[in-house]
Protein backbone atom coordinates (compact mmCIF):
# COMPACT_ATOMS: atom_id res chain seq x y z
CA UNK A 1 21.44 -20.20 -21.75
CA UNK A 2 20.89 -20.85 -18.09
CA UNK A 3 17.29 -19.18 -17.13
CA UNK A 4 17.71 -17.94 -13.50
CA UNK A 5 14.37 -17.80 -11.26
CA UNK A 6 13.25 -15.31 -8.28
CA UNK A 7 13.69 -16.27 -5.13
CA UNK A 8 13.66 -19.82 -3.60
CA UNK A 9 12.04 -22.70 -3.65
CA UNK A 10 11.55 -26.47 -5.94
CA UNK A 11 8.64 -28.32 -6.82
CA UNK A 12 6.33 -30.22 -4.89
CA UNK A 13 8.55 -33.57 -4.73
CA UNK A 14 11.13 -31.49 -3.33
CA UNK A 15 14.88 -30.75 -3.75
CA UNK A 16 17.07 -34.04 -4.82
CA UNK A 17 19.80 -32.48 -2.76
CA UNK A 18 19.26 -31.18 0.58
CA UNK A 19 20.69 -28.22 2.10
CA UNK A 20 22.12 -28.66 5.58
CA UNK A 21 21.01 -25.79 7.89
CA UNK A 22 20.53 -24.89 11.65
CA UNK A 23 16.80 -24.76 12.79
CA UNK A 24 15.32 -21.45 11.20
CA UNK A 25 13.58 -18.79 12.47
CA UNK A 26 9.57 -18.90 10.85
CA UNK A 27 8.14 -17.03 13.34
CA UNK A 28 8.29 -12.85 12.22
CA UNK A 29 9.17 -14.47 8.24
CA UNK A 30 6.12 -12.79 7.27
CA UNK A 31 5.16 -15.28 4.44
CA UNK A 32 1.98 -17.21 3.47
CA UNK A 33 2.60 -20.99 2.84
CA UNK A 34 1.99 -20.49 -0.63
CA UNK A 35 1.37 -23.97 -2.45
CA UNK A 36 1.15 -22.45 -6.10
CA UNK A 37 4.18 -22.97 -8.34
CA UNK A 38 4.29 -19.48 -9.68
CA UNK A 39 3.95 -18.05 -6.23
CA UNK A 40 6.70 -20.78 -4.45
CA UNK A 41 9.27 -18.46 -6.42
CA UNK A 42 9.06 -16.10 -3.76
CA UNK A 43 9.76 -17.61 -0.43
CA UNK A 44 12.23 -16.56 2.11
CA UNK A 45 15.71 -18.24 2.16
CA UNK A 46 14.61 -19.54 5.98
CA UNK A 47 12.01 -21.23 4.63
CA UNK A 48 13.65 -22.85 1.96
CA UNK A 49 16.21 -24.09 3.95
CA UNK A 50 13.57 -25.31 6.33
CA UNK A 51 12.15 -27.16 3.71
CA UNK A 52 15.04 -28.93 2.57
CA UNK A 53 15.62 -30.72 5.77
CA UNK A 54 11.55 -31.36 6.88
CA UNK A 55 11.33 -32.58 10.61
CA UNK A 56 8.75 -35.28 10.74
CA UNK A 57 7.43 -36.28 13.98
CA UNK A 58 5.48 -39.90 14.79
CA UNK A 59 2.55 -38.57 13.61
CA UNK A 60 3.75 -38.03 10.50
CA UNK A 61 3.63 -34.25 10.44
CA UNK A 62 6.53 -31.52 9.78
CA UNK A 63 7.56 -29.45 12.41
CA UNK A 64 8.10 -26.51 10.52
CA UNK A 65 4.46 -26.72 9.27
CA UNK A 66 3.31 -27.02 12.67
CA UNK A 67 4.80 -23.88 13.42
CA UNK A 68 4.58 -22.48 10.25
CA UNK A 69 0.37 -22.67 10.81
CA UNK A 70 0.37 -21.99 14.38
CA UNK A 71 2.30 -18.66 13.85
CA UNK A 72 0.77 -17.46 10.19
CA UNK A 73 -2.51 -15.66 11.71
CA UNK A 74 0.07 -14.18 14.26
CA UNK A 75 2.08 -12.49 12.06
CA UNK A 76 -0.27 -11.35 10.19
CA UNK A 77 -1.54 -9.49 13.22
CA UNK A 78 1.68 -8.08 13.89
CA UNK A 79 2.49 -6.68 10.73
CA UNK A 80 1.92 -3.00 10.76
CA UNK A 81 1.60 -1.56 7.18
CA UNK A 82 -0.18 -4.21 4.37
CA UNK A 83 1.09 -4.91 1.14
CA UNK A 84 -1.78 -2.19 -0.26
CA UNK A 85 -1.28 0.65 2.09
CA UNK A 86 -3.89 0.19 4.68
CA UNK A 87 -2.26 0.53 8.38
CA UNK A 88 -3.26 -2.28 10.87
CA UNK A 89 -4.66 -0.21 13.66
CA UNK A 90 -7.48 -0.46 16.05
CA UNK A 91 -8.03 3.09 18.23
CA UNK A 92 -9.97 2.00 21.52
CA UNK A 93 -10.93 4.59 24.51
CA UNK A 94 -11.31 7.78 22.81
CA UNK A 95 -13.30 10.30 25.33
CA UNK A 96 -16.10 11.68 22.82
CA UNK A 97 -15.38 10.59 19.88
CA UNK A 98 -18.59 10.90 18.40
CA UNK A 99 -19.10 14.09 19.20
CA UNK A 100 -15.39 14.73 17.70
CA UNK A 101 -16.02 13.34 14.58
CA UNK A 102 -19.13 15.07 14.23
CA UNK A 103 -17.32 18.59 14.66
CA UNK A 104 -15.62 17.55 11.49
CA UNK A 105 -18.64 16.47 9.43
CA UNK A 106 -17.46 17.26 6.14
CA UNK A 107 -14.06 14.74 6.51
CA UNK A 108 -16.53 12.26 8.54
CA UNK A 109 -18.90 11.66 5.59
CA UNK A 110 -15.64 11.98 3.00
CA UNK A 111 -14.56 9.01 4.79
CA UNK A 112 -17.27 6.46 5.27
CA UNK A 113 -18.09 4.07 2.99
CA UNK A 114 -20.66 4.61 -0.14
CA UNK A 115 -23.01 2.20 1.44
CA UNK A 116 -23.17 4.99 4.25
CA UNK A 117 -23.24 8.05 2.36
CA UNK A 118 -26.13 6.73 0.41
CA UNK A 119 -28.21 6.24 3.36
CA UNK A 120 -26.98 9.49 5.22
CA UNK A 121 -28.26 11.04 2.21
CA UNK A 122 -31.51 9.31 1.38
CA UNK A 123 -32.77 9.98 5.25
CA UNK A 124 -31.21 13.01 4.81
CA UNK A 125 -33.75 14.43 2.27
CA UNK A 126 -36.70 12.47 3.48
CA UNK A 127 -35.98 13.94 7.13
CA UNK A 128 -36.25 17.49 5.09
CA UNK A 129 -39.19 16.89 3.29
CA UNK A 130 -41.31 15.81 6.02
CA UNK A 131 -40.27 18.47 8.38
CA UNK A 132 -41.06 21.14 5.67
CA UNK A 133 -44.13 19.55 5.16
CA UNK A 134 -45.41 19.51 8.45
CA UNK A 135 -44.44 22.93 8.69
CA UNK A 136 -46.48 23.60 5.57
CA UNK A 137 -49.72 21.43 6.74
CA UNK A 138 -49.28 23.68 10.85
CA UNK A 139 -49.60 26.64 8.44
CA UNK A 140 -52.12 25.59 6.53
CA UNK A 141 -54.33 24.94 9.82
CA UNK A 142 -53.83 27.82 11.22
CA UNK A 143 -54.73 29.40 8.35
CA UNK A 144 -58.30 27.86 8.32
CA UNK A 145 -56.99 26.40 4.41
CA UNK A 146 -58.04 22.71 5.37
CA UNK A 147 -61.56 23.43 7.18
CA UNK A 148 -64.17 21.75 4.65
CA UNK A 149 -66.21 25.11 4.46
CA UNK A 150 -63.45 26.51 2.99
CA UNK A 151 -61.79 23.64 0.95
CA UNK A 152 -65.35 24.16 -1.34
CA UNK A 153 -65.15 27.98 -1.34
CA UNK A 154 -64.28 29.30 -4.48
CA UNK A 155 -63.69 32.95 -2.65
CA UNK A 156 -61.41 31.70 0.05
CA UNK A 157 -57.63 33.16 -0.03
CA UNK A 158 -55.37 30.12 1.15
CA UNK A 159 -51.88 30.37 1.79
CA UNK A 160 -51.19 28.02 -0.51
CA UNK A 161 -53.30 26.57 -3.59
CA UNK A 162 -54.35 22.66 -4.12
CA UNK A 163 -53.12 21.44 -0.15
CA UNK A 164 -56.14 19.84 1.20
CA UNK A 165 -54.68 16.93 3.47
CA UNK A 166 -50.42 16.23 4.47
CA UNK A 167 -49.80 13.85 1.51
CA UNK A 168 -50.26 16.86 -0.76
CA UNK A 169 -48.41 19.34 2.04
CA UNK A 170 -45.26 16.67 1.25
CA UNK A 171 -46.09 16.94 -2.75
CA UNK A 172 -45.68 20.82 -2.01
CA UNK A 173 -42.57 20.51 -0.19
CA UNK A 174 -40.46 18.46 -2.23
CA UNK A 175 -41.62 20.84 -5.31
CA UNK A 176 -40.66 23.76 -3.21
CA UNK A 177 -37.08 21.82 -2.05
CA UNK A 178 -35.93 21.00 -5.74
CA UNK A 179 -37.65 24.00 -7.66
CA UNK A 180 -39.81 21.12 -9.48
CA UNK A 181 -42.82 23.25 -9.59
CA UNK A 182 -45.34 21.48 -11.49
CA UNK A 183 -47.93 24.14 -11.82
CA UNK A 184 -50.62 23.19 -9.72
CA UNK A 185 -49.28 24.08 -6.06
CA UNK A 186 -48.05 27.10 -5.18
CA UNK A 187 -48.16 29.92 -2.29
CA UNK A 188 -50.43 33.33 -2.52
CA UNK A 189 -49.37 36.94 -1.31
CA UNK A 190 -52.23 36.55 1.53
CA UNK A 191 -49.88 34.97 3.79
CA UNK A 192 -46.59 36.10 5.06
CA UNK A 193 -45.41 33.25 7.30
CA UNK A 194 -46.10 31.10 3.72
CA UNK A 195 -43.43 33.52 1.84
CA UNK A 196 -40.87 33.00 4.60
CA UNK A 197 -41.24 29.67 4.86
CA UNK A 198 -40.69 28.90 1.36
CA UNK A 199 -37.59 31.22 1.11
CA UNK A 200 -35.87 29.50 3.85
CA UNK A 201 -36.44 25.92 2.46
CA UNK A 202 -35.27 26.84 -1.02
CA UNK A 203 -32.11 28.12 0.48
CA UNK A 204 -32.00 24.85 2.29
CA UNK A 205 -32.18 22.72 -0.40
CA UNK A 206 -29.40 25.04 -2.57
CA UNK A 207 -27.18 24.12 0.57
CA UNK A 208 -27.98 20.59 0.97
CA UNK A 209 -27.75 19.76 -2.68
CA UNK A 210 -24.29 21.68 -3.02
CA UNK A 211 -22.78 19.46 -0.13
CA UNK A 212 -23.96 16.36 -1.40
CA UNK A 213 -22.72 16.94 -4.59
CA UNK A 214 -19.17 17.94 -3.09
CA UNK A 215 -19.40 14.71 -0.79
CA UNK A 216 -19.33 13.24 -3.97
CA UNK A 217 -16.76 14.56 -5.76
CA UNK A 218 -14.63 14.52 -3.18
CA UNK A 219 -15.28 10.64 -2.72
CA UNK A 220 -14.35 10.73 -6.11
CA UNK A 221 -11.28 12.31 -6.69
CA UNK A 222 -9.77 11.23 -3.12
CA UNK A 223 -5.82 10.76 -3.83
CA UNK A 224 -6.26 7.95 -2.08
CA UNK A 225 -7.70 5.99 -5.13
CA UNK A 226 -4.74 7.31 -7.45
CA UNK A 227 -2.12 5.47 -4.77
CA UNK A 228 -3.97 2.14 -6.15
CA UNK A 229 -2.03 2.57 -9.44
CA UNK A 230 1.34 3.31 -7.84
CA UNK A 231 3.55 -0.33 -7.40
CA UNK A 232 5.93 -1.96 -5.02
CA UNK A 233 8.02 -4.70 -5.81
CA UNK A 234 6.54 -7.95 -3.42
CA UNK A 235 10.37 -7.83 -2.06
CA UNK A 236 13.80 -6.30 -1.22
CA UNK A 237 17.14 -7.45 -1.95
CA UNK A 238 20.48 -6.69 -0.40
CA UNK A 239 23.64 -6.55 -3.04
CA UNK A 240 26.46 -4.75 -3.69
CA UNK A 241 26.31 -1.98 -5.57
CA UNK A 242 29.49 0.36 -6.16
CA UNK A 243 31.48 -1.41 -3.74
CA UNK A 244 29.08 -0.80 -0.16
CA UNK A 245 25.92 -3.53 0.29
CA UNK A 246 22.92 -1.50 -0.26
CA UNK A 247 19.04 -2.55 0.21
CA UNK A 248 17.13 -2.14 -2.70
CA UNK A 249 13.58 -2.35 -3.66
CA UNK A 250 11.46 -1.16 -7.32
CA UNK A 251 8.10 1.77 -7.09
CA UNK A 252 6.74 2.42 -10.64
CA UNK A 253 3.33 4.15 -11.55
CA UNK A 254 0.91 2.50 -14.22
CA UNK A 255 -0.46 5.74 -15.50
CA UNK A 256 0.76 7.79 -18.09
CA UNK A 257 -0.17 10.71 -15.99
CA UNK A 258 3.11 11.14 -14.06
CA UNK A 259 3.23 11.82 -10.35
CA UNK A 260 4.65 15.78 -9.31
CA UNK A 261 7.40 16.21 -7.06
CA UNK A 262 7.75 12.55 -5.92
CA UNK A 263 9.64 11.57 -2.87
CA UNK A 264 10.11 8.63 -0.77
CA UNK A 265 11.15 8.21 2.79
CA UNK A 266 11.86 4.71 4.79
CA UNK A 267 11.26 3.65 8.06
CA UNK A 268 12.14 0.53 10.51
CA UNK A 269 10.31 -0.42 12.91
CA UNK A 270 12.25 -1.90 15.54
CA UNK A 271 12.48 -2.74 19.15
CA UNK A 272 15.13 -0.49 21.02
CA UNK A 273 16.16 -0.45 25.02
CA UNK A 274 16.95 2.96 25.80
CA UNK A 275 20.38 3.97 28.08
CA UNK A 276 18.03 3.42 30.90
CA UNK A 277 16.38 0.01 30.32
CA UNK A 278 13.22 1.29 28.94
CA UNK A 279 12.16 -0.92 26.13
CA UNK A 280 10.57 1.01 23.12
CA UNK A 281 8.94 -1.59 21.35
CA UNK A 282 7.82 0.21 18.25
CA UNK A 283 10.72 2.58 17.78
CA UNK A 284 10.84 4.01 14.62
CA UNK A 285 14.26 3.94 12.65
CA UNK A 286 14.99 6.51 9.74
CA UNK A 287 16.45 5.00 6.84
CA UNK A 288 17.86 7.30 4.37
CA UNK A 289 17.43 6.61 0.68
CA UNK A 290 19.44 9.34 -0.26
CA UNK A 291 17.69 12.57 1.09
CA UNK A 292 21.16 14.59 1.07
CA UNK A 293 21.94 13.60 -2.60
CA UNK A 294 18.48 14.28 -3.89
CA UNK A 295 18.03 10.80 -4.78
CA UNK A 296 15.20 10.19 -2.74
CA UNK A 297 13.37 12.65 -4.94
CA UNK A 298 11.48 10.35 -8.16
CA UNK A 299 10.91 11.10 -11.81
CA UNK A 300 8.39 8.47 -12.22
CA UNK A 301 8.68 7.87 -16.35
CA UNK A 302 9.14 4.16 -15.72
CA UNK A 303 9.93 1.98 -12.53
CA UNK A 304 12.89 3.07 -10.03
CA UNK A 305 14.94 1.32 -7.82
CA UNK A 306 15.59 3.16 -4.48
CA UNK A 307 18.79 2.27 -3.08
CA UNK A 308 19.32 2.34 0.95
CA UNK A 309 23.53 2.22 1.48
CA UNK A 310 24.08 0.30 4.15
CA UNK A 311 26.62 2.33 6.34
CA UNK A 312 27.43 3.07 10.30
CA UNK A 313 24.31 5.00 10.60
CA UNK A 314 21.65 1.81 8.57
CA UNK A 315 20.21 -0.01 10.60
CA UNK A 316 21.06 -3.07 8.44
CA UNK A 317 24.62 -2.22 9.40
CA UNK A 318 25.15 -5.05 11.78
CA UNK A 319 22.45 -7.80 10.06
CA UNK A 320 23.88 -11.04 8.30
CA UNK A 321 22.03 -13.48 6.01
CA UNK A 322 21.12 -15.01 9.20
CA UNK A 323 20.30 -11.99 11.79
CA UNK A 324 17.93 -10.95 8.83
CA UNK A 325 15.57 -13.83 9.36
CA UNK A 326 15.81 -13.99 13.28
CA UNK A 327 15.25 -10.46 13.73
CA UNK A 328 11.97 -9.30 13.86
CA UNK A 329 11.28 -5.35 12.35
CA UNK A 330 9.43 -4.12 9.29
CA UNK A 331 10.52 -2.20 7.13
CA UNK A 332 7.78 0.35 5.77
CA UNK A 333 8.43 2.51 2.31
CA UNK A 334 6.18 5.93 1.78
CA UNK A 335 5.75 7.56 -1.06
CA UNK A 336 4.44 11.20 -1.81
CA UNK A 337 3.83 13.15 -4.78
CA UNK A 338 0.94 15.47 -6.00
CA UNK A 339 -1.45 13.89 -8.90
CA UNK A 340 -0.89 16.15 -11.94
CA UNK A 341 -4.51 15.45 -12.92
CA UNK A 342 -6.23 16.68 -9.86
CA UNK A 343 -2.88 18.43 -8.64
CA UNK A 344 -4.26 16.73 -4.81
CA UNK A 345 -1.42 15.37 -2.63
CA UNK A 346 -1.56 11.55 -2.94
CA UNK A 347 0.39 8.54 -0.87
CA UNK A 348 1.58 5.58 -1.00
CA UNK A 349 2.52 2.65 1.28
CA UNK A 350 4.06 -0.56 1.31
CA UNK A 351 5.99 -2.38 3.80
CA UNK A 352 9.08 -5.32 3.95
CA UNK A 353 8.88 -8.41 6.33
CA UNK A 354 12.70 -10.18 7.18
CA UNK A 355 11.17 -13.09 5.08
CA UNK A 356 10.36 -10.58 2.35
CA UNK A 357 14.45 -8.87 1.95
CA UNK A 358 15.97 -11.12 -0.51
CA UNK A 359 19.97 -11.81 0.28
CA UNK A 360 21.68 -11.70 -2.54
CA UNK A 361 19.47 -10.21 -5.41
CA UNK A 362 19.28 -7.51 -7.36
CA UNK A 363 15.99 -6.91 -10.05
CA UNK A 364 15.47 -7.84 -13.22
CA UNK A 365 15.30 -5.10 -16.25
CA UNK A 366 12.10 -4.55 -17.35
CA UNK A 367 12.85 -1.57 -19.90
CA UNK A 368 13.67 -2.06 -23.59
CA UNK A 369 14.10 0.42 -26.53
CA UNK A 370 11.66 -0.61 -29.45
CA UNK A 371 13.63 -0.08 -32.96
CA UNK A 372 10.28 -0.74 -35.14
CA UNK A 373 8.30 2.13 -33.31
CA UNK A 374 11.17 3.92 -31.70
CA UNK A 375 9.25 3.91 -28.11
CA UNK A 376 10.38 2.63 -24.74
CA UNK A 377 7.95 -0.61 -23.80
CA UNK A 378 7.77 -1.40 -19.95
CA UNK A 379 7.29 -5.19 -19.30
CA UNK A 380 5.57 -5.23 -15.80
CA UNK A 381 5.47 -8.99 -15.92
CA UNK A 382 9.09 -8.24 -14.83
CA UNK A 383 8.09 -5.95 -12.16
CA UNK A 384 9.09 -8.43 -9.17
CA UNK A 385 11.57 -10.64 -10.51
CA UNK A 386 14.94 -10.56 -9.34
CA UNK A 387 18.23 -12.35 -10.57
CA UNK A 388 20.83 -13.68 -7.81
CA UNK A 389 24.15 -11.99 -7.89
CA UNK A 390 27.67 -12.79 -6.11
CA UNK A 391 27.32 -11.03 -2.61
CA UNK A 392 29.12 -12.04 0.59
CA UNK A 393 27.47 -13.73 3.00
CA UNK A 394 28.07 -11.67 5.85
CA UNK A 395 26.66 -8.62 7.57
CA UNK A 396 28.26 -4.67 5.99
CA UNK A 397 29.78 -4.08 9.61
CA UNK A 398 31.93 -7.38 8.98
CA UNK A 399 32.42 -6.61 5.50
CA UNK A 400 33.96 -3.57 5.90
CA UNK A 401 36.35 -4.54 8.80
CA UNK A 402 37.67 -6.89 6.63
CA UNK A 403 38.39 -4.71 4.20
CA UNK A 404 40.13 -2.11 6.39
CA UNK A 405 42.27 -5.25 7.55
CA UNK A 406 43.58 -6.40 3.92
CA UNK A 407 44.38 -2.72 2.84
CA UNK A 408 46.30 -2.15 6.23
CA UNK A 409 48.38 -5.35 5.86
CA UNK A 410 48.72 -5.12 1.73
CA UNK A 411 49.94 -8.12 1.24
CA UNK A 412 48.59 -11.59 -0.82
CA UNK A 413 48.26 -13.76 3.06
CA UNK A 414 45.30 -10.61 4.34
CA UNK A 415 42.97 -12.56 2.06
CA UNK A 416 42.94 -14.88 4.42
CA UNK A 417 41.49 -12.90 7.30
CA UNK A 418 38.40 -12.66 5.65
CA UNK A 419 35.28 -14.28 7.34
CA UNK A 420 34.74 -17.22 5.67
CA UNK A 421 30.90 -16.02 5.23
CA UNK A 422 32.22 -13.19 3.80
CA UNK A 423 33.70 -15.19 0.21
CA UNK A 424 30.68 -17.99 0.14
CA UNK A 425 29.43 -17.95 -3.24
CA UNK A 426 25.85 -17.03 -4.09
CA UNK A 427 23.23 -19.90 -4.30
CA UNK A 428 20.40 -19.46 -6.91
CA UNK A 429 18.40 -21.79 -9.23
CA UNK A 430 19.53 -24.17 -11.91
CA UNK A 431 16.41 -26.14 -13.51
CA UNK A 432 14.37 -25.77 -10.86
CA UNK A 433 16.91 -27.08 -8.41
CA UNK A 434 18.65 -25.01 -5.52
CA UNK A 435 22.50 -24.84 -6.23
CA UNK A 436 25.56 -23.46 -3.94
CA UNK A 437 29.39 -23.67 -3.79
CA UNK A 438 29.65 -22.56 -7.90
CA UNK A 439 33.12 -20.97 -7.52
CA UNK A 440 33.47 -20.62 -11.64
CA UNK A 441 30.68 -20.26 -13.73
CA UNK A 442 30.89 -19.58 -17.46
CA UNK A 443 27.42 -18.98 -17.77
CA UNK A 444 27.17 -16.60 -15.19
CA UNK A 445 30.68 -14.21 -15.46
CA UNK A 446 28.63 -11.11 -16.81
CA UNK A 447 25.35 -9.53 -14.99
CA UNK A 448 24.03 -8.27 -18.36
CA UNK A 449 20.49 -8.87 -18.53
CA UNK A 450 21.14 -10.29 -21.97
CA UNK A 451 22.24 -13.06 -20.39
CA UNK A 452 18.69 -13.41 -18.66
CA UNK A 453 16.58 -12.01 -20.97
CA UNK A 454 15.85 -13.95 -24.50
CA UNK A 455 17.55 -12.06 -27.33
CA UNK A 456 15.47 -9.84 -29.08
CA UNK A 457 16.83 -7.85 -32.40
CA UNK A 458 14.49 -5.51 -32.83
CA UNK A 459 14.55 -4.53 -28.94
CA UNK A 460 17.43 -3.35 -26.75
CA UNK A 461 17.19 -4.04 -22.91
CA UNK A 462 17.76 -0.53 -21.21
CA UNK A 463 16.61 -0.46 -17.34
């Protein structure tokens, strides 16, 4: 059995058999220069190719590493949307700010880090207790309580027993703030201002206490954190799939606890020059994954592949193996559901690089049936490995013009006005080797994943 590998690539002494190729486009790949076997599996057809043919210069040096390092903090930069969600964007020049975000003071300190909260908390409390306290120790001096003729007095009426200098009028006030009481401090009926005073901090300290502890829990239970546990697959792949070429990509959810009323939503963004010249430079492109069929809505039980059909209205439509990598886009996937445990709106993010969209792949199955247990077993080691299929090489727009032209002529000699890119065979990986022009292949004339997967007779490969 011929075991098939993701993506490109070949070990470190590098392919026997080169690939002849123009010069590629590195520059919006979107790609790390990953040395790691297990991670070389997933590099971008441009930069396999590039590989294959190295340029070296009189120094001794490849030019596609050259620009492969002079260009890798620069995409990084431009990418908008990371791998785990968080949005690459800077907000400069907002007229008061502060004073905005401390009209919303709740979301503010929801928001911060816990390094933050803990300190606006600790100088929270300490701020109360020593303004209470000085209150308490004012009141206490006006009151005559800390004169020394009347600290002795056994028949002097303070307002309030055992405060005789401000350490013990801070003793009193954190008592009085977290109804400690301890026994030995405590206020008499022989002063009013005393009985006020201690009303309004214990109301205080009801009120500060309850929004501390909702800080917390709301911290806590963000939906935010439950998006950690929801997966994208590390690429895309472009196949056919019922006849059209179709972008597809793999979400799953970890947790048992499913996600409610899951959807997902795509968007490109692209570069676009108006009717009137004016360049747009982060336009954003819908991409439909199937919103009027109800497809885009998810029953998260085990991974699901979403499945963009590339048509007129895709903006894929027009992109070949090679516009893929020389454009420069990204493609960013959302998805949205409410958390049954907390029943809180939660969402994803992930986003696609041209390096990142695999030509000619579809994924692997990671679902089989267990006959010993009778339960359905998710392998997640499977979760980003994809299996290259027979796909033409050319862009859907081309594709389908060709098509239109052999079923208006209907006869055997229309074959021939296919693009040649269009009926190129597949290339994909052979003992660790890059392979292309296999016309006939025995080993590879079904797309069963039996054929990938080892056999297994108490298991049945499902999804």
């Amino acid at each position: 059995m011929v075991v098939m590998e993701t993506g490109y690539g070949y070990p470190s002494t590098g392919p026997p058999n080169g690939i002849a190729s123009g010069e590629p486009d590195l520059l919006e790949s979107g790609h790390q220069k990953y040395t790691e076997p297990e991670r070389r599996s997933q590099e971008s057809f441009a930069e396999f190719v590039a590989k294959s043919n190295p340029q070296v210069d009189s120094k001794g040096t490849t030019a596609v590493s050259r620009r492969h390092n002079r260009h890798y903090s620069k995409r990084m930069r431009r990418r908008l949307v990371y791998k785990n969600g968080e949005v690459n964007i800077t907000q400069a020049n907002i007229r008061k700010r502060r004073r905005r975000y401390l009209a919303d003071i709740f979301t503010t300190l929801v928001d911060i880090q816990w390094r933050y909260n803990l300190l606006v908390f600790i100088m929270a409390f300490i701020f109360s207790w020593l303004t209470f306290a000085l209150i308490w120790w004012l009141i206490c001096f006006s009151h005559g309580d800390l004169d020394e003729e009347n600290l002795g007095d056994p028949k002097w009426n303070p307002c309030v027993v055992e405060i005789k200098s401000f350490l013990s009028a801070i003793l009193f006030s954190i008592e009085t703030q977290h109804t400690i009481g301890y026994g030995s401090r405590h206020t008499t009926e022989h002063c009013t201002e005393a009985i006020i005073l201690m009303m309004i901090q214990s109301c205080f300290g009801v009120i500060c206490q309850a929004m501390m502890t909702g800080i917390v829990f709301a911290k806590l239970s963000r939906p935010k954190k439950r998006a950690e546990t929801l997966m994208f697959s590390k690429n895309a792949c472009i196949c056919k799939q019922d006849g059209d070429m179709c972008l597809l990509f793999r979400v799953g959810d970890m947790r048992k606890s499913h996600i409610v009323e899951a959807h997902i939503r795509g968007v490109m963004i692209k570069k676009k020059i108006t009717k009137e010249g004016e360049v747009l430079p982060l336009y954003q492109f819908d991409v439909d994954v199937g919103y009027n069929e109800g497809q885009d809505r998810l029953f998260l039980v085990w991974p699901v592949i979403i499945v963009h059909k590339i048509n007129e209205d895709s903006p894929f439509w027009e992109m070949s193996p090679e516009d893929l990598h020389k454009e420069q886009f990204e493609f960013i996937v959302i998805l949205e559901g409410i958390v049954e445990s907390t029943g809180m709106t939660t969402q994803a993010r992930s986003s696609y690089l041209p390096g990142e969209i695999l030509w000619g792949h579809r994924f692997e199955r990671l679902v089989t049936f267990q006959k010993e247990n009778g339960q359905y077993e998710i392998d997640y080691s499977r979760f980003n490995n994809t299996i290259p299929v027979d796909t033409p090489q050319c862009s859907a727009k081309e594709l389908s013009d060709s098509e239109n032209d052999n079923d208006s002529n209907n006869d055997d000699d229309s074959v021939h006005n296919t693009p040649k890119s269009c009926t190129d065979s597949y290339m994909y990986k052979r003992n660790n080797i890059a392979q292309t022009e296999f016309e006939f292949d025995n080993d590879f004339d079904s797309l069963d994943s039996n054929n990938y997967l080892p056999n297994n007779e108490d298991s049945e490969t499902l999804l």
